[in-house]
Protein backbone atom coordinates (compact mmCIF):
# COMPACT_ATOMS: atom_id res chain seq x y z
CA UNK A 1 103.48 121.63 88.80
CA UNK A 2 102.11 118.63 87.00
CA UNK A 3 101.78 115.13 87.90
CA UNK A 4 100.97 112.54 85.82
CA UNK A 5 99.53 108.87 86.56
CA UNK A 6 99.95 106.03 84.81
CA UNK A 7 97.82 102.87 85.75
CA UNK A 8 99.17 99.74 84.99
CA UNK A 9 96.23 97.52 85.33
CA UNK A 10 96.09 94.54 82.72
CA UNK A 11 92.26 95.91 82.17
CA UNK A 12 91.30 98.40 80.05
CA UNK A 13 88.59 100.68 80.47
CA UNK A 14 85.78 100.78 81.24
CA UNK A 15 86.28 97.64 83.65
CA UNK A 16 87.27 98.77 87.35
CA UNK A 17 90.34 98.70 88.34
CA UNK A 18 91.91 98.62 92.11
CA UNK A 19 95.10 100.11 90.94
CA UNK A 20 92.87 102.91 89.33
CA UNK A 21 91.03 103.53 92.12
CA UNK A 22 94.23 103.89 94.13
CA UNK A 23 95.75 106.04 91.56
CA UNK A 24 92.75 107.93 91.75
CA UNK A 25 93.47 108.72 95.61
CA UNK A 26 96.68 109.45 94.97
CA UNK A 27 95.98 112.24 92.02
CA UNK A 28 93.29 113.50 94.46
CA UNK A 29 95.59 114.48 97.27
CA UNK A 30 97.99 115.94 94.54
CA UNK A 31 95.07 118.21 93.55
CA UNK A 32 94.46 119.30 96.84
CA UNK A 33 98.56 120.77 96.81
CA UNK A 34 97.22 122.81 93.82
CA UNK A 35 99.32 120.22 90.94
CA UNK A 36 97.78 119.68 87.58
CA UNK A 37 96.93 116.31 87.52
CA UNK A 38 96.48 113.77 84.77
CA UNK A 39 95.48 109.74 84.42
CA UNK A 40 96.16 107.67 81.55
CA UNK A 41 95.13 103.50 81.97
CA UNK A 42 98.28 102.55 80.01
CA UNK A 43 96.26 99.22 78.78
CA UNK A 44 93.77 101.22 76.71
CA UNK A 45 96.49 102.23 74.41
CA UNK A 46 98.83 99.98 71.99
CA UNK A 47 102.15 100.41 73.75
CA UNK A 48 104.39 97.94 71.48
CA UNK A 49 107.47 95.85 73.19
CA UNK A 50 110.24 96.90 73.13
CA UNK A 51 113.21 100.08 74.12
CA UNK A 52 113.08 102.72 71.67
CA UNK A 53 111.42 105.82 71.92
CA UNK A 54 109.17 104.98 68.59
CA UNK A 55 108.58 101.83 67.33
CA UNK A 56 106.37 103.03 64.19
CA UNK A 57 103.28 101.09 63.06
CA UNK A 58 101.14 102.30 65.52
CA UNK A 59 103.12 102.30 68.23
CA UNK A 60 100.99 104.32 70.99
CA UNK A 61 104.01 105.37 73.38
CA UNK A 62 105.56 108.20 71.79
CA UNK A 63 102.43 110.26 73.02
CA UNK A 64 102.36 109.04 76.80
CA UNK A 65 106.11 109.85 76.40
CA UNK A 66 105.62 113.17 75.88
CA UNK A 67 103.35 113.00 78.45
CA UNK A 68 106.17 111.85 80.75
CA UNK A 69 108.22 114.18 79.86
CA UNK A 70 105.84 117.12 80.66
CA UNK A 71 105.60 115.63 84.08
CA UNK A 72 107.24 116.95 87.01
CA UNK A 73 106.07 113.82 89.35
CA UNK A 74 104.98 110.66 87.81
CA UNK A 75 103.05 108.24 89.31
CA UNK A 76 102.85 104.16 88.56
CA UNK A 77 100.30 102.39 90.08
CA UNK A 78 99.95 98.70 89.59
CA UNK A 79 98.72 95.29 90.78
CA UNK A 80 100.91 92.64 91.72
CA UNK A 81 100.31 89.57 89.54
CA UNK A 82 102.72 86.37 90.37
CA UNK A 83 104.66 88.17 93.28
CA UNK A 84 105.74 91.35 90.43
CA UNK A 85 104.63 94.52 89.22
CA UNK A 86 102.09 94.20 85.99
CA UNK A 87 103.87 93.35 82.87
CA UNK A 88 102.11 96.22 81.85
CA UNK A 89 104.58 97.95 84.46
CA UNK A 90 107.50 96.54 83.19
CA UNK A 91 106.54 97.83 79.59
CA UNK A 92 106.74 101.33 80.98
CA UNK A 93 109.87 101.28 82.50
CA UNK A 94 111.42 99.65 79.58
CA UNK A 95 109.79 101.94 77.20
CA UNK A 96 111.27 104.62 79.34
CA UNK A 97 115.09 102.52 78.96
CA UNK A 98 114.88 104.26 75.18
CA UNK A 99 115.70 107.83 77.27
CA UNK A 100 118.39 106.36 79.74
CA UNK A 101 121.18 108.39 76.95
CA UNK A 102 119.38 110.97 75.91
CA UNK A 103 120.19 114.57 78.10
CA UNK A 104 118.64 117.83 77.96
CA UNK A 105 120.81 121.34 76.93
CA UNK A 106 122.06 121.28 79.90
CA UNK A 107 123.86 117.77 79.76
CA UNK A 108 121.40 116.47 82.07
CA UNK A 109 119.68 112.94 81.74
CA UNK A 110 116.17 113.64 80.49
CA UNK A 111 114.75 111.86 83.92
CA UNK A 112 116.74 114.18 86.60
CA UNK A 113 114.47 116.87 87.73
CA UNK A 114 111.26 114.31 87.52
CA UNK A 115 110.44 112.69 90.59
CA UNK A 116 108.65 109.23 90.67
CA UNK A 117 106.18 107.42 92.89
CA UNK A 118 104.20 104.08 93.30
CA UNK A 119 100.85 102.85 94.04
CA UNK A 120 100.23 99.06 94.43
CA UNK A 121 97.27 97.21 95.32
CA UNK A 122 97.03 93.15 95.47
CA UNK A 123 95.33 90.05 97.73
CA UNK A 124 98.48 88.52 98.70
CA UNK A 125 102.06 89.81 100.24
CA UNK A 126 104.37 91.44 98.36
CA UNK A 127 103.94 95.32 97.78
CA UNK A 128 107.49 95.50 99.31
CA UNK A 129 109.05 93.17 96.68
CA UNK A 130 107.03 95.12 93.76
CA UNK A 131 108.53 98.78 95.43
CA UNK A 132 111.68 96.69 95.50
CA UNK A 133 111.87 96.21 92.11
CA UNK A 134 110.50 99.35 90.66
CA UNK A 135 112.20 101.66 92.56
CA UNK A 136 115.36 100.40 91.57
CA UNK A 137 114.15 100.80 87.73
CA UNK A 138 113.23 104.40 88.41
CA UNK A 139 116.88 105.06 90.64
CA UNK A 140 118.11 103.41 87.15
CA UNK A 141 116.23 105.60 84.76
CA UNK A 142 117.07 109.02 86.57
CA UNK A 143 113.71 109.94 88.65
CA UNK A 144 114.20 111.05 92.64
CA UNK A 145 112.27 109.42 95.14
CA UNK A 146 110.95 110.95 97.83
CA UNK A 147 110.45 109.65 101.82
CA UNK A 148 107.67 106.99 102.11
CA UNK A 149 107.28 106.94 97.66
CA UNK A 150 104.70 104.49 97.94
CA UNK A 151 101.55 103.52 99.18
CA UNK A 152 100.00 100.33 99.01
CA UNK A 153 96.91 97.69 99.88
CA UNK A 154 97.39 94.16 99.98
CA UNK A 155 94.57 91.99 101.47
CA UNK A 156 94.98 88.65 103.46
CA UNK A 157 96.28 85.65 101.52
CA UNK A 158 93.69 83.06 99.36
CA UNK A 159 90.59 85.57 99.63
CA UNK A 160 89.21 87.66 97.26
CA UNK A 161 88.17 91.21 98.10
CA UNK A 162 89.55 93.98 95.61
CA UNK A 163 91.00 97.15 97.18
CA UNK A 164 87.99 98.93 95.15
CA UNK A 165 85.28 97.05 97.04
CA UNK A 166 85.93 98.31 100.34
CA UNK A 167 83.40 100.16 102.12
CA UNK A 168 86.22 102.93 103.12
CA UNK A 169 89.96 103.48 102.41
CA UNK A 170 91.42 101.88 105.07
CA UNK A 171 93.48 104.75 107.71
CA UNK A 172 96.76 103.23 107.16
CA UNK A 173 96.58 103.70 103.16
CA UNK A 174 95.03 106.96 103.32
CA UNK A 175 97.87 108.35 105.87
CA UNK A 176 100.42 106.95 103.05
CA UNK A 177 98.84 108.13 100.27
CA UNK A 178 98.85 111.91 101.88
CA UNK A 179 102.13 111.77 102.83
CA UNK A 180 103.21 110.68 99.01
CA UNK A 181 101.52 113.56 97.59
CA UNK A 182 103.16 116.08 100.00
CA UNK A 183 106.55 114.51 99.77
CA UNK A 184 106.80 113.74 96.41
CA UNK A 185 105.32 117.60 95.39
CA UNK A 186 107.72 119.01 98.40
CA UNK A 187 110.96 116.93 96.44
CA UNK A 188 109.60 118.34 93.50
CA UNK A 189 108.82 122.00 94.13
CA UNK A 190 112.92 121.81 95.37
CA UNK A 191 114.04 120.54 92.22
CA UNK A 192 111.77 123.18 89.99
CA UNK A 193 114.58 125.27 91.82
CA UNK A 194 117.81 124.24 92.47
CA UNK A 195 118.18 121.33 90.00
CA UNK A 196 120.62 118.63 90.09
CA UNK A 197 124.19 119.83 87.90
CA UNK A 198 125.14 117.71 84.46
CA UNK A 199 126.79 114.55 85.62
């Protein structure tokens, strides 16, 4: 079983990220389940606009495609900039538009099978908006979503602590970021065997 994150932060490395470092939780309790986990900080790689599979010149996304596609659960994790995910977010799911037609031998979209899950982390409201509107792009694309497929920190309004500088991981988002793992590798381990049929 693999799992695979990727972190939509507008930083790239090596600057900390709170998205990373929930991401990070995340692939830990995956690892505990025994899943082969993997993180890639989508911003430290030239990902060009746009919904093809390859755009050419340089175009870094055919790689974390593969990646994807390798994946049996694939994690997002952003921040929520203006009330909505990253725009580094919305580049991945509309990279991942290029794959809406395309089916495996099978007749199956290339998605099914895959199951998807969110990590979001901001200092104002709106984690349920942002699960809103990426969880409808992954129902669109062809990934399953488990019970309780996200887990999330937002801190109070017009202050300025990061999720990453808290002394400890508050209970609430560690008890959500367990049960993610175990759901979304429990949705997964039943679709490794019995998967859906060919629409």
């Amino acid at each position: 079983m693999r799992a695979l994150s990727l972190v939509c932060t507008l930083n790239s490395s090596p600057t900390a990220s709170s998205s990373h470092t929930l991401s990070d939780q995340v692939m830990a309790e995956f690892d505990k389940l025994g899943v082969e986990v993997e993180t890639v900080r989508v911003a430290d790689h030239d990902i060009h606009p746009g919904i093809s599979a390859d755009l050419g010149d340089g175009d870094a996304w055919p790689a974390l495609r593969e990646k994807v596609l390798a994946a049996d659960i694939v994690l997002l994790a952003t921040p929520i900039w203006l009330g909505h995910p990253s725009s580094i977010c919305q580049r991945v799911l509309e990279r991942l538009n290029a794959d809406m037609s395309e089916t495996d031998d099978d007749g199956r979209p290339l998605m099914y099978g895959k199951v998807a899950a969110l990590a979001v982390v901001g200092n104002e409201d709106g984690a349920h908006k942002v699960s809103a509107d990426v969880f409808q792009g992954f129902n669109d694309l062809g990934f399953s979503l488990a019970p309780y497929a996200v887990t999330y920190w937002v801190g109070e309004a017009k202050q300025g602590t990061d999720y990453q500088d808290l002394d400890e991981t508050p209970e609430s988002v560690a008890s959500a970021t367990h049960t993610l793992a175990v759901n979304a590798f429990h949705l997964a381990e039943l679709l490794a065997g019995k998967p859906y049929p060919a629409p």
